[in-house]
N, C-alpha and C. Protein backbone atom coordinates (compact mmCIF):
# COMPACT_ATOMS: atom_id res chain seq x y z
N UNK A 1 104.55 55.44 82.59
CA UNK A 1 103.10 55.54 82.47
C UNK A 1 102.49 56.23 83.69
N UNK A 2 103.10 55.78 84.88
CA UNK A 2 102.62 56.77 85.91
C UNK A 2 102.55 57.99 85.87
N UNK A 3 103.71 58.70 85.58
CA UNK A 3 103.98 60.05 85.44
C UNK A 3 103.19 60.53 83.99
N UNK A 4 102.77 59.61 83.03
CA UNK A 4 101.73 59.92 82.12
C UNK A 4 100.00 60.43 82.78
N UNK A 5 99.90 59.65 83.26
CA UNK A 5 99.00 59.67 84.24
C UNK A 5 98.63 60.26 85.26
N UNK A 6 99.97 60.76 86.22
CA UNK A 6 99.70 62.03 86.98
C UNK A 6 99.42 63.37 85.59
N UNK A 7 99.96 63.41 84.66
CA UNK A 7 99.67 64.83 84.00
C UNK A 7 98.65 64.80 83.31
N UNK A 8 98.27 63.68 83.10
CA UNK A 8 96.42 63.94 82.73
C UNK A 8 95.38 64.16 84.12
N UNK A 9 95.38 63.59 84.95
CA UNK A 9 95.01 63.66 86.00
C UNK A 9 94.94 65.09 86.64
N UNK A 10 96.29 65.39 86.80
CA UNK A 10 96.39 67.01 87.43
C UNK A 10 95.78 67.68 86.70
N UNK A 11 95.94 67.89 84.67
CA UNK A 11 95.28 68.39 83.63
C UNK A 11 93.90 68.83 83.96
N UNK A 12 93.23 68.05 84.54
CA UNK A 12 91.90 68.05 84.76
C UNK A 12 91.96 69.39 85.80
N UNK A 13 92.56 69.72 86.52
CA UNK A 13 92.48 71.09 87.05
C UNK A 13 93.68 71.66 86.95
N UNK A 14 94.39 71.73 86.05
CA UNK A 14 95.57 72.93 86.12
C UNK A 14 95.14 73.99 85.61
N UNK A 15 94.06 74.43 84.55
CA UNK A 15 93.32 75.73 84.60
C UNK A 15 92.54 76.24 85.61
N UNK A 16 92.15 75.45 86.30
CA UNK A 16 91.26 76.06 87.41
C UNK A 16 91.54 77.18 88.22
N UNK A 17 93.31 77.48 88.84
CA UNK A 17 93.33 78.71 89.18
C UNK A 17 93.04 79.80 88.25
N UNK A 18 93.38 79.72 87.28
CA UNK A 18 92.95 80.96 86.15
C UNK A 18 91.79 80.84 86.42
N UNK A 19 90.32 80.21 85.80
CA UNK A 19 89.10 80.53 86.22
C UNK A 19 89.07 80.84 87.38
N UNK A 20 89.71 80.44 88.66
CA UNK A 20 88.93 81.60 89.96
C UNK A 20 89.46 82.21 89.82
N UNK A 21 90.55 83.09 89.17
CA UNK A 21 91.51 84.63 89.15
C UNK A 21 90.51 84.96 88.51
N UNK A 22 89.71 84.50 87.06
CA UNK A 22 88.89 85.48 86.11
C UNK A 22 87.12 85.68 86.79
N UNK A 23 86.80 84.53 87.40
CA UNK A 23 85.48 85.01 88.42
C UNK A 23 85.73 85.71 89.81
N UNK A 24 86.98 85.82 89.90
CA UNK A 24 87.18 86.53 91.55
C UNK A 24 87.16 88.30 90.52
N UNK A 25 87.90 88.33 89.69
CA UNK A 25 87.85 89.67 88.62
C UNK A 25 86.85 90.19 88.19
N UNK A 26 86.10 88.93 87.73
CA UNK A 26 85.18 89.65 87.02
C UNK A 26 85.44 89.65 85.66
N UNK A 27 86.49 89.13 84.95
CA UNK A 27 87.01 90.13 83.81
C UNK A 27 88.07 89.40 83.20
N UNK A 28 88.25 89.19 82.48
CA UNK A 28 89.38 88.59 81.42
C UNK A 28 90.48 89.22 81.24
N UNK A 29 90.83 90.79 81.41
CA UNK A 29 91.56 91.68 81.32
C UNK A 29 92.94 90.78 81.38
N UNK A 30 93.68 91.51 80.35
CA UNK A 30 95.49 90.99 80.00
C UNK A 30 95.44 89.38 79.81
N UNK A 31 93.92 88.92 79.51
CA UNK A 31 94.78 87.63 78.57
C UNK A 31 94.13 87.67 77.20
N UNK A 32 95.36 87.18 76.27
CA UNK A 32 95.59 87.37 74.66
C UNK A 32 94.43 86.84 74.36
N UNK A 33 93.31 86.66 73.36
CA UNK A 33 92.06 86.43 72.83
C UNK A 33 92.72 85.54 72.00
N UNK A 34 93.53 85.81 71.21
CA UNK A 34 94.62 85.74 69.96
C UNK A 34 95.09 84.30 70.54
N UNK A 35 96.08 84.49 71.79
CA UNK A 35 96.60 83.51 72.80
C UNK A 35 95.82 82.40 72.95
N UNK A 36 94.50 82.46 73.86
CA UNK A 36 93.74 81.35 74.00
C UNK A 36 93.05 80.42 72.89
N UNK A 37 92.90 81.67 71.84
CA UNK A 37 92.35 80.89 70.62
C UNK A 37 93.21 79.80 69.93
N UNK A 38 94.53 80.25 69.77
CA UNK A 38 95.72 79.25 69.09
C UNK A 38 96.28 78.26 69.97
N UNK A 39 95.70 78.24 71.20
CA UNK A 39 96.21 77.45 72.35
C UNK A 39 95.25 76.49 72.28
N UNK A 40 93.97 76.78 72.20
CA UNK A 40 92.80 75.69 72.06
C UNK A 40 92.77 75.13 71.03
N UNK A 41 93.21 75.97 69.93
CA UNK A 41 93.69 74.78 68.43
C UNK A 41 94.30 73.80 68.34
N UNK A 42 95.69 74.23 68.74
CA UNK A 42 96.89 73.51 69.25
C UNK A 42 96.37 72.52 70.18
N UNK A 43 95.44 72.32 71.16
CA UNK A 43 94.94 71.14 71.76
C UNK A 43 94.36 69.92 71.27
N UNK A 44 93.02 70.84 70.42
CA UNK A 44 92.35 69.96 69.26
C UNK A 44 92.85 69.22 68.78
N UNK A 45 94.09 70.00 67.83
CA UNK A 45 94.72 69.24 67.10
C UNK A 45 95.73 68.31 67.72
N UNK A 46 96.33 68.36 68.31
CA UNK A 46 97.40 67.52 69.23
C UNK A 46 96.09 66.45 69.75
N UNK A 47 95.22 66.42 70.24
CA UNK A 47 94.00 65.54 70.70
C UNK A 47 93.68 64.57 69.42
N UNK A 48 93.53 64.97 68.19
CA UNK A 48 92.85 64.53 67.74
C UNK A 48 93.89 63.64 66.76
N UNK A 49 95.16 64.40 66.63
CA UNK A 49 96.42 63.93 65.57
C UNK A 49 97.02 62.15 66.76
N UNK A 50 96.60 62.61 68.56
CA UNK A 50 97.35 61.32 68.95
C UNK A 50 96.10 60.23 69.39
N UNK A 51 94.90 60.72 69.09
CA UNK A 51 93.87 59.28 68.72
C UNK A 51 93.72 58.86 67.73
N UNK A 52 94.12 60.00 66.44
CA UNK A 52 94.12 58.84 65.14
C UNK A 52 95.36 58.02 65.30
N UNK A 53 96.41 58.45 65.91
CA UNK A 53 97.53 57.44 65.90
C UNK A 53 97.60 56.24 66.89
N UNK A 54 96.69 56.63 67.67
CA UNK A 54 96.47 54.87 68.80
C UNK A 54 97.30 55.44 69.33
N UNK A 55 98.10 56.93 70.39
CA UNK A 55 99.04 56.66 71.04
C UNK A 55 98.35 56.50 72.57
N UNK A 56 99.31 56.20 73.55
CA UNK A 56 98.28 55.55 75.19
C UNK A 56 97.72 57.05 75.22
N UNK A 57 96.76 57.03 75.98
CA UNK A 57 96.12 57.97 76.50
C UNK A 57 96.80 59.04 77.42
N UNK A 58 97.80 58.04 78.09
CA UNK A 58 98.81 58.93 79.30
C UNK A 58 99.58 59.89 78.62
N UNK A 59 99.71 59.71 77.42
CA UNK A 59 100.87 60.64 76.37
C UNK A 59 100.40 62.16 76.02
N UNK A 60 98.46 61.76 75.55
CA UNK A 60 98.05 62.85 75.61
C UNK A 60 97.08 63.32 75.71
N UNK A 61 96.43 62.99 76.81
CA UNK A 61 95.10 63.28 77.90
C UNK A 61 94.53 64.21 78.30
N UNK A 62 95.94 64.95 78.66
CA UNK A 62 95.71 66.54 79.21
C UNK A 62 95.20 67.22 77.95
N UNK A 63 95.51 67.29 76.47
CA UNK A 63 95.27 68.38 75.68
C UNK A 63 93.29 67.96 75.93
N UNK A 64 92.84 66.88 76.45
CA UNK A 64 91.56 66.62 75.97
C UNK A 64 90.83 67.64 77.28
N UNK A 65 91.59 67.32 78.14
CA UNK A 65 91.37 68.26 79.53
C UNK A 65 91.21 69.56 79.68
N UNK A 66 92.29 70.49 78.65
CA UNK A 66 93.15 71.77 78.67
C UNK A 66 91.86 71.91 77.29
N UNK A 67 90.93 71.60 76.53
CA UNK A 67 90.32 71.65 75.43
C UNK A 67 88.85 72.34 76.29
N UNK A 68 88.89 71.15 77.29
CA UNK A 68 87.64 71.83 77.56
C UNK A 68 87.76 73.27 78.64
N UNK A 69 88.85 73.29 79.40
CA UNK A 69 89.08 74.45 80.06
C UNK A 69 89.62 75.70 79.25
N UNK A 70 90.07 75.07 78.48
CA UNK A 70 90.51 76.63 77.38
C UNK A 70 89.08 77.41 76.81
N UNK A 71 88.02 76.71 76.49
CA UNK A 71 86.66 76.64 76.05
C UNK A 71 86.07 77.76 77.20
N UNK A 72 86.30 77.13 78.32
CA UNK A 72 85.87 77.27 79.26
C UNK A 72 85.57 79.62 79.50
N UNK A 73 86.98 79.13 79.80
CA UNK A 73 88.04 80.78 79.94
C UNK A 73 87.61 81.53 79.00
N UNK A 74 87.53 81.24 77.53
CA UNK A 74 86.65 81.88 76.19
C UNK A 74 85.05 82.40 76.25
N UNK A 75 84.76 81.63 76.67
CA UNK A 75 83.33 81.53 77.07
C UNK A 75 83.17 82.57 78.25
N UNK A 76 83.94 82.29 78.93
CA UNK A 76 83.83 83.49 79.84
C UNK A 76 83.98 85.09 79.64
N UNK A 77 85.30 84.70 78.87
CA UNK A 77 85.37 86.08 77.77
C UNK A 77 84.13 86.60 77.42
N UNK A 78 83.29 86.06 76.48
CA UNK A 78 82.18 86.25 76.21
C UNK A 78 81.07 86.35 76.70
N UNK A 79 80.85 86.08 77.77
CA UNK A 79 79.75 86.44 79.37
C UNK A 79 80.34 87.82 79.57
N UNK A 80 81.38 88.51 79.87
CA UNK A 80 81.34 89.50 80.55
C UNK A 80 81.63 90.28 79.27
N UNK A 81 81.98 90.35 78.42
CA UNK A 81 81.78 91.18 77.14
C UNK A 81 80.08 91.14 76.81
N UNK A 82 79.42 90.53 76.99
CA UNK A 82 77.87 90.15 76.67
C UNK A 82 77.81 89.52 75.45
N UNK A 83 79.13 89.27 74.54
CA UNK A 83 78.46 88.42 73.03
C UNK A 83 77.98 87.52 73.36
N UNK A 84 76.27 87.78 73.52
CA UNK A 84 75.83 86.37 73.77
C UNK A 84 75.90 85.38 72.26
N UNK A 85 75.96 85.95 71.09
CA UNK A 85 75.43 85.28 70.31
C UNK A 85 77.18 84.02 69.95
N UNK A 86 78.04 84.42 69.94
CA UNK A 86 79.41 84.14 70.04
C UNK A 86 79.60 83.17 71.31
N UNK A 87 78.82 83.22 72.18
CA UNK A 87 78.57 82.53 73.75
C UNK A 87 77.85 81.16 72.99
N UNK A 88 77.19 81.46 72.17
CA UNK A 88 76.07 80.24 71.62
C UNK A 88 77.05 79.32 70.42
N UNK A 89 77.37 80.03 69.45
CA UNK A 89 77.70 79.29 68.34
C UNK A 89 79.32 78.94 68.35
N UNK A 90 80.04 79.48 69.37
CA UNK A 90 81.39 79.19 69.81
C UNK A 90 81.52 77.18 70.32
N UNK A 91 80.81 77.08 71.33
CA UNK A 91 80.67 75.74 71.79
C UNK A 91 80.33 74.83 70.19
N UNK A 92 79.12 75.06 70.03
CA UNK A 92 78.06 74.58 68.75
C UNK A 92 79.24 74.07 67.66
N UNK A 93 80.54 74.77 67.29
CA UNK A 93 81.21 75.00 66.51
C UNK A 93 81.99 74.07 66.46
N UNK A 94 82.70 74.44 68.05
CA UNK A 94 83.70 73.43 68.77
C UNK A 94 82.76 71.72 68.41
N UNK A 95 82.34 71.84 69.04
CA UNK A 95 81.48 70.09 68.97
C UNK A 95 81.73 69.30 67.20
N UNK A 96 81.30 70.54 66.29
CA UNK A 96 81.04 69.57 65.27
C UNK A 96 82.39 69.34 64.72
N UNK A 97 83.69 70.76 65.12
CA UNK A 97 84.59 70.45 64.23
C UNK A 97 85.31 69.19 65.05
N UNK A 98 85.46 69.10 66.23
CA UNK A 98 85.56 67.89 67.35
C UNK A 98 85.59 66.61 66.58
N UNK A 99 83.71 66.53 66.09
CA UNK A 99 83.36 65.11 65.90
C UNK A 99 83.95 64.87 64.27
N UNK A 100 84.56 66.03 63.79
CA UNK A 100 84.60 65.54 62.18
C UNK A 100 85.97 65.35 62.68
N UNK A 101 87.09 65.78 63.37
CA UNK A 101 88.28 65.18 63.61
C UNK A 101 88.74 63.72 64.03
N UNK A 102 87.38 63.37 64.99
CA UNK A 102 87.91 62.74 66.21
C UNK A 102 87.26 60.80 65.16
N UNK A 103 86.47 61.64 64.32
CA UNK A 103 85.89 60.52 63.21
C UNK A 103 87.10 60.06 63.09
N UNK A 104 87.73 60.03 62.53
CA UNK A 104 89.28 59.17 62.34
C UNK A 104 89.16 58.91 60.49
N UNK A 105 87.83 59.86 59.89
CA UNK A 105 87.46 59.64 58.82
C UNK A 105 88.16 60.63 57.75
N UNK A 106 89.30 60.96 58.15
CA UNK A 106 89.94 61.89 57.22
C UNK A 106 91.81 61.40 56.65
N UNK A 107 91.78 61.64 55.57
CA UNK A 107 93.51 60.72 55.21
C UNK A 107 93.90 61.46 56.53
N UNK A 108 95.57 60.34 56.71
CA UNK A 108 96.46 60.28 57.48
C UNK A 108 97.31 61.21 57.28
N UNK A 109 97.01 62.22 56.58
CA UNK A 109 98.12 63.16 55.52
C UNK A 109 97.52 64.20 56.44
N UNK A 110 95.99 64.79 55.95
CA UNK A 110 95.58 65.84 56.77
C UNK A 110 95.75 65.70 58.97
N UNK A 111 95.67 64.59 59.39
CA UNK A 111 96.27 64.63 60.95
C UNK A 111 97.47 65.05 60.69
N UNK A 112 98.35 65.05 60.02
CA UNK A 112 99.94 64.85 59.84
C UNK A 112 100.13 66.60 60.07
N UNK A 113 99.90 67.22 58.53
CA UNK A 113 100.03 68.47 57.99
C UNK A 113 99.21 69.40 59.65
N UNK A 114 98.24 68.65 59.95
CA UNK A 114 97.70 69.75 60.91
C UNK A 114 98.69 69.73 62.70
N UNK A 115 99.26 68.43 62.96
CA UNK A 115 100.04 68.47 63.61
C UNK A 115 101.20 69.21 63.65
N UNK A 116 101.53 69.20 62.32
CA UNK A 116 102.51 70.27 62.07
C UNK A 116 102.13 72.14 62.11
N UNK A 117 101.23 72.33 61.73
CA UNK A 117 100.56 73.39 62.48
C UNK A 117 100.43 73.58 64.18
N UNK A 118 100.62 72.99 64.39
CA UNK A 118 100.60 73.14 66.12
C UNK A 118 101.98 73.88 66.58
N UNK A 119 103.38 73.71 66.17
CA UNK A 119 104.51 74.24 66.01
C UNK A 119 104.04 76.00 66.15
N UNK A 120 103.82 76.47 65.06
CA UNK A 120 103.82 77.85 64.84
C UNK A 120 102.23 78.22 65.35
N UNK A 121 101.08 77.49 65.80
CA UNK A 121 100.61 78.15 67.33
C UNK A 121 100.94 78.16 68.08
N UNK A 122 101.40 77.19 68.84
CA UNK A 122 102.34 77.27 69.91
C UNK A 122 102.96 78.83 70.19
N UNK A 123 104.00 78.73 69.10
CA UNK A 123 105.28 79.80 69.13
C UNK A 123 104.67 80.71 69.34
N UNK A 124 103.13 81.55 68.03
CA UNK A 124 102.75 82.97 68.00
C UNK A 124 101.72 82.85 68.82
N UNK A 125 101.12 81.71 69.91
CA UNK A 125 99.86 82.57 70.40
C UNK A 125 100.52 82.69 71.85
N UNK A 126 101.45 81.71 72.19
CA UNK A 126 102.48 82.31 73.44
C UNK A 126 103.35 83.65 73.20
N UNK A 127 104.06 83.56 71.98
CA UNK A 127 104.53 85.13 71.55
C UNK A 127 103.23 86.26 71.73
N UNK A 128 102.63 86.05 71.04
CA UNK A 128 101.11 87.07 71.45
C UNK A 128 100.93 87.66 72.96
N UNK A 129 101.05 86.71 73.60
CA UNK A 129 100.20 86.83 74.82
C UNK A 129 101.80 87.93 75.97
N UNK A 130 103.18 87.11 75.27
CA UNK A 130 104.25 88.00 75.73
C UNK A 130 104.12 89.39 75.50
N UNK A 131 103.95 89.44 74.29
CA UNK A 131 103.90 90.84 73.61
C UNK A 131 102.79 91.62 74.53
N UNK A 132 101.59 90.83 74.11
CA UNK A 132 100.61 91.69 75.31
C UNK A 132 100.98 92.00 76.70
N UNK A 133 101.62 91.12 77.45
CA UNK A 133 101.72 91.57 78.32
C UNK A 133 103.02 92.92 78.69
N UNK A 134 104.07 93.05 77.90
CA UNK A 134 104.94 93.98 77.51
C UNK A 134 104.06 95.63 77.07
N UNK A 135 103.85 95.22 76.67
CA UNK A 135 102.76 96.39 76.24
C UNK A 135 102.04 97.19 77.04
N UNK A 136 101.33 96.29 78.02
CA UNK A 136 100.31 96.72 79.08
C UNK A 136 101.39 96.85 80.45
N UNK A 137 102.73 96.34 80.27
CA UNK A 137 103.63 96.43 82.04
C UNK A 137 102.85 96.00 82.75
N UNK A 138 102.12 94.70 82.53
CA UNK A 138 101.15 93.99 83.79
C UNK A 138 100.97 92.71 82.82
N UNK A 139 100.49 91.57 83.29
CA UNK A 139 100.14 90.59 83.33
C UNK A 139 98.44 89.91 83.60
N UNK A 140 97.84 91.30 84.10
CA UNK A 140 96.80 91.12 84.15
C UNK A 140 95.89 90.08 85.22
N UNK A 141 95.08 88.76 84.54
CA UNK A 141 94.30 88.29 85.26
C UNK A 141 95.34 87.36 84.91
N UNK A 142 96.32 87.00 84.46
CA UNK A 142 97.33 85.76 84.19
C UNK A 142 97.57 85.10 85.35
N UNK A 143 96.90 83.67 85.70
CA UNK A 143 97.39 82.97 86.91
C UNK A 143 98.93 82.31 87.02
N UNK A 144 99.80 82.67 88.29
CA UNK A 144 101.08 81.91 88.28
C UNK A 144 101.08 80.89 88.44
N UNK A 145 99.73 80.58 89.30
CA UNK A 145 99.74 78.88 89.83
C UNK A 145 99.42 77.76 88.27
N UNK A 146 98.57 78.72 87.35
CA UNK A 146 97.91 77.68 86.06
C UNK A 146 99.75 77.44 85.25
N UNK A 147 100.13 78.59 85.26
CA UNK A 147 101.44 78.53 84.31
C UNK A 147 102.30 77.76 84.67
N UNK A 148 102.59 77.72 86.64
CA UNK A 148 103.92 76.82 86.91
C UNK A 148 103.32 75.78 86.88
N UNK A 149 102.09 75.29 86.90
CA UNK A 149 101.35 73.73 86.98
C UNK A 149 101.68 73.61 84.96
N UNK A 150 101.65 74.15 84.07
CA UNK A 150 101.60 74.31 82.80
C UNK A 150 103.26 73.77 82.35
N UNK A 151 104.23 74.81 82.83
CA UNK A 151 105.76 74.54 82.47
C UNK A 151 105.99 73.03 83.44
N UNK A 152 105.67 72.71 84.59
CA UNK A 152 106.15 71.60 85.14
C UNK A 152 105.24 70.23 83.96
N UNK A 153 104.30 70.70 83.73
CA UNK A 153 103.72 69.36 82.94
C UNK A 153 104.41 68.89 81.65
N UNK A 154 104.94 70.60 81.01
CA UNK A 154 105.41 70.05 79.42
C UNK A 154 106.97 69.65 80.11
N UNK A 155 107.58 70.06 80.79
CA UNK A 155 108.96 69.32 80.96
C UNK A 155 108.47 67.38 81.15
N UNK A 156 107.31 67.51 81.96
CA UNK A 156 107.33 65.87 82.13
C UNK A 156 106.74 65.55 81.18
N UNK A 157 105.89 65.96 80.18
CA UNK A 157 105.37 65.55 79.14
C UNK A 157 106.51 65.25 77.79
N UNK A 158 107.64 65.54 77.68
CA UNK A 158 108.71 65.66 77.25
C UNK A 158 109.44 64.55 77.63
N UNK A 159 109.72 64.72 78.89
CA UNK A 159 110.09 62.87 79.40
C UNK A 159 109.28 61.15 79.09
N UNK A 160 108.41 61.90 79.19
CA UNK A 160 106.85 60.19 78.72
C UNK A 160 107.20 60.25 77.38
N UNK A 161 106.80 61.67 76.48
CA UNK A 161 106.90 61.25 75.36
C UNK A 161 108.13 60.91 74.70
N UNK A 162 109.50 61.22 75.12
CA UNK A 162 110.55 60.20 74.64
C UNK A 162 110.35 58.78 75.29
N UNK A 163 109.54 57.77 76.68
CA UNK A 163 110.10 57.21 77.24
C UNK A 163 108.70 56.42 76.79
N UNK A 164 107.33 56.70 76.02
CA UNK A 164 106.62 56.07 75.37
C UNK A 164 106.34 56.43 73.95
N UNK A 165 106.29 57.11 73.44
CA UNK A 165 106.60 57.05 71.76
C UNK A 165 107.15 57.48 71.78
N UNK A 166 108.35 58.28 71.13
CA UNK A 166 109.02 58.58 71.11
C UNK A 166 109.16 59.61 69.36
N UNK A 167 107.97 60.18 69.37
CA UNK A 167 107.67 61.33 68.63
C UNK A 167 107.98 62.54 68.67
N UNK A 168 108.64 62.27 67.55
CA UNK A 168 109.59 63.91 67.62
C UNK A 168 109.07 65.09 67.53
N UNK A 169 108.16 65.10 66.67
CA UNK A 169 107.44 66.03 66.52
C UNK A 169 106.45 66.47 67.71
N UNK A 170 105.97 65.57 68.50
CA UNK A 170 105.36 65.90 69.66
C UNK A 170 106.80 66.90 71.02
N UNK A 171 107.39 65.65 70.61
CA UNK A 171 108.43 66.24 71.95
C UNK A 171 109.00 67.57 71.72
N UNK A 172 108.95 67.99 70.30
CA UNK A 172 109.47 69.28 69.64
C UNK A 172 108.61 70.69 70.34
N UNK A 173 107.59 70.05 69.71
CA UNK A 173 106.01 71.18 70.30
C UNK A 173 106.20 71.44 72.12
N UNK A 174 106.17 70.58 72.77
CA UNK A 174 106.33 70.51 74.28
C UNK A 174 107.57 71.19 74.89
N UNK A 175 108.66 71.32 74.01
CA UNK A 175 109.96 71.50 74.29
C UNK A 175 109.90 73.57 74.22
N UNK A 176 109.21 73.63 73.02
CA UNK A 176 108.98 74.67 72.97
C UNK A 176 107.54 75.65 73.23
N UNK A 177 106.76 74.84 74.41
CA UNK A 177 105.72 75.26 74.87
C UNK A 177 106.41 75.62 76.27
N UNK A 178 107.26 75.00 76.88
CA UNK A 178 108.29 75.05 77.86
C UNK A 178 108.46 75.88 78.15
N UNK A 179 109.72 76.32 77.18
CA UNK A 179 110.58 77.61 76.94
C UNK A 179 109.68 78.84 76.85
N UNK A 180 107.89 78.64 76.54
CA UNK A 180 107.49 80.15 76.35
C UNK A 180 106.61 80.20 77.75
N UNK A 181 106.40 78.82 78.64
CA UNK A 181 105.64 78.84 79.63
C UNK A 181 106.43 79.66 80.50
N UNK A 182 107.99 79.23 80.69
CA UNK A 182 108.76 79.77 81.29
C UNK A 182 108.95 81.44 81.02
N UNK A 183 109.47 81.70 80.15
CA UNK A 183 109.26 83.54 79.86
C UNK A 183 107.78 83.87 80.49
N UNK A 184 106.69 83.50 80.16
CA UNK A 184 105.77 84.20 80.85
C UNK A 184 105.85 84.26 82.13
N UNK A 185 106.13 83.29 83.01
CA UNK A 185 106.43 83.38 84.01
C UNK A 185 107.25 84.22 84.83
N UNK A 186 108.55 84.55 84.09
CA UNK A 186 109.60 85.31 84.41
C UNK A 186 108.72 86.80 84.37
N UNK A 187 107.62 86.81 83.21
CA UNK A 187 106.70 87.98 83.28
C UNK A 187 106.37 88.59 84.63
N UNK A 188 105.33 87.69 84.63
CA UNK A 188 104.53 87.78 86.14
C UNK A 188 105.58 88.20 87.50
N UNK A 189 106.39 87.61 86.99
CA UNK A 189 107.17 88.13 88.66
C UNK A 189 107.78 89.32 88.12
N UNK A 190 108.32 89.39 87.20
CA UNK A 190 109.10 91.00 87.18
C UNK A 190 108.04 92.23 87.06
N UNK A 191 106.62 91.67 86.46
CA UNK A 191 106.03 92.80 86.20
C UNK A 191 105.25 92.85 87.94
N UNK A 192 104.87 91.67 88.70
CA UNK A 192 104.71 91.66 89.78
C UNK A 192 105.59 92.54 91.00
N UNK A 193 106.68 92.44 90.80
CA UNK A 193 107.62 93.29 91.37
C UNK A 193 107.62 94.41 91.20
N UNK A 194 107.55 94.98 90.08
CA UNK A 194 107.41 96.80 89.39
C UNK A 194 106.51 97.19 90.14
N UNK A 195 105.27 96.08 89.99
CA UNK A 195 103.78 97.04 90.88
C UNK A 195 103.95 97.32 91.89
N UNK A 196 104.89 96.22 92.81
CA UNK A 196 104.82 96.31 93.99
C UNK A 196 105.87 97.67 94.60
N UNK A 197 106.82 97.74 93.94
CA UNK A 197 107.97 98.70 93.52
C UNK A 197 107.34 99.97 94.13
N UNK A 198 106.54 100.27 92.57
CA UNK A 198 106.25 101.21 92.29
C UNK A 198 105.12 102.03 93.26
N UNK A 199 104.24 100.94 93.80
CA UNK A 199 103.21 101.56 95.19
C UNK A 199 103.85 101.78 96.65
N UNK A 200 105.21 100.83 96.60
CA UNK A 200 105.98 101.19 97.74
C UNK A 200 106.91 102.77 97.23
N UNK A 201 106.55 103.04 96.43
CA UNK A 201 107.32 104.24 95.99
C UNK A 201 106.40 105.65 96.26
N UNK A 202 104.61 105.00 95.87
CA UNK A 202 103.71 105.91 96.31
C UNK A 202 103.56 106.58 97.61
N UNK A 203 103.68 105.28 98.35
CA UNK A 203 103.48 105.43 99.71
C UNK A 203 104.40 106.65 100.35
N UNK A 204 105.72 106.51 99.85
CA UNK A 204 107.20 107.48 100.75
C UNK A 204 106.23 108.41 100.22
N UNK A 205 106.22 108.67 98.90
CA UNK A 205 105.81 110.41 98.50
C UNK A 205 104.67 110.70 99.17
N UNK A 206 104.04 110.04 99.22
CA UNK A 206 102.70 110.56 100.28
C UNK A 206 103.03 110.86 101.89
């Protein structure tokens, strides 16, 4: 439970380096739209699938945390693009579909089926965001500090959740949020390295 508890706790700011990378920028540039959107689903739903089930809070706290900072980063998107009107009815949206989940007023079938949707966001909005960054040979405004705070949480989130429910389907999702936190990561430094490479390469020719 402790270690449940440190990862909700930390949760509460493990996006935060990304927001000062995207206000020190200015700019959202090289992260997936696609990415954040299926990542904030995948929260919702993981939020809302482990309060209809009564599981402790320590199990899954952070997605309630990572819900409002994913929001957050979107929103920002939308300030420096200027959709103000998308700035307005984005939140507005979020709230009501929130309160019709979090009602606990829907069969046990629909939490179920939508949990199971979390699987294949997971996979394609982390695949997305790989691809993007392959594409562009940069990584963009992608923070290393949000990602290694991100892969260290789902490995321990993986440990609680075998060592307090012991939901497979949760530990499945985490197992393979892991494995794609990690590749991005491996991103950032190799594409980090090229840049650096490649301007130490400028420099001789000059």
């Amino acid at each position: 439970k402790l270690l449940g508890m440190s990862i909700v706790l930390g949760s509460s700011l493990v996006k935060l380096p990304q927001v000062v990378t995207i206000l020190l920028a200015g700019s959202t540039k090289g992260l997936s739209s696609f990415s954040l959107y299926a990542e904030l689903l995948a929260y919702v739903i993981t939020w809302s699938y482990s309060a209809f089930q009564k599981f402790p809070f320590t199990t899954w706290g952070e997605s309630m945390f990572l819900t409002i900072q994913n929001t957050i980063i979107i929103m920002l998107g939308y300030s420096y693009t200027r959709d103000y009107l998308r700035l307005v009815l984005f939140p507005l949206c979020l709230v009501v579909s929130m309160s019709v989940l979090l009602s606990e007023q829907l069969p046990a079938q629909v939490y179920f089926y939508l949990q199971t949707c979390v699987i294949p966001l997971a996979i394609i909005g982390k695949l997305k965001q790989v691809q993007e960054n392959y594409s562009n040979s940069s990584t963009g405004q992608l923070s290393f500090v949000t990602l290694v705070l991100l892969f260290v949480g789902t490995l321990i989130r993986m440990f609680t959740t075998i060592k307090e429910t012991g939901d497979m389907l949760s530990l499945f999702i985490y197992g393979i949020s892991a494995v794609l936190n990690f590749i991005l990561l491996t991103q950032i430094l190799y594409y980090s390295y090229a840049t650096e490479k490649e301007i130490d390469s400028k420099k001789k020719t000059d």
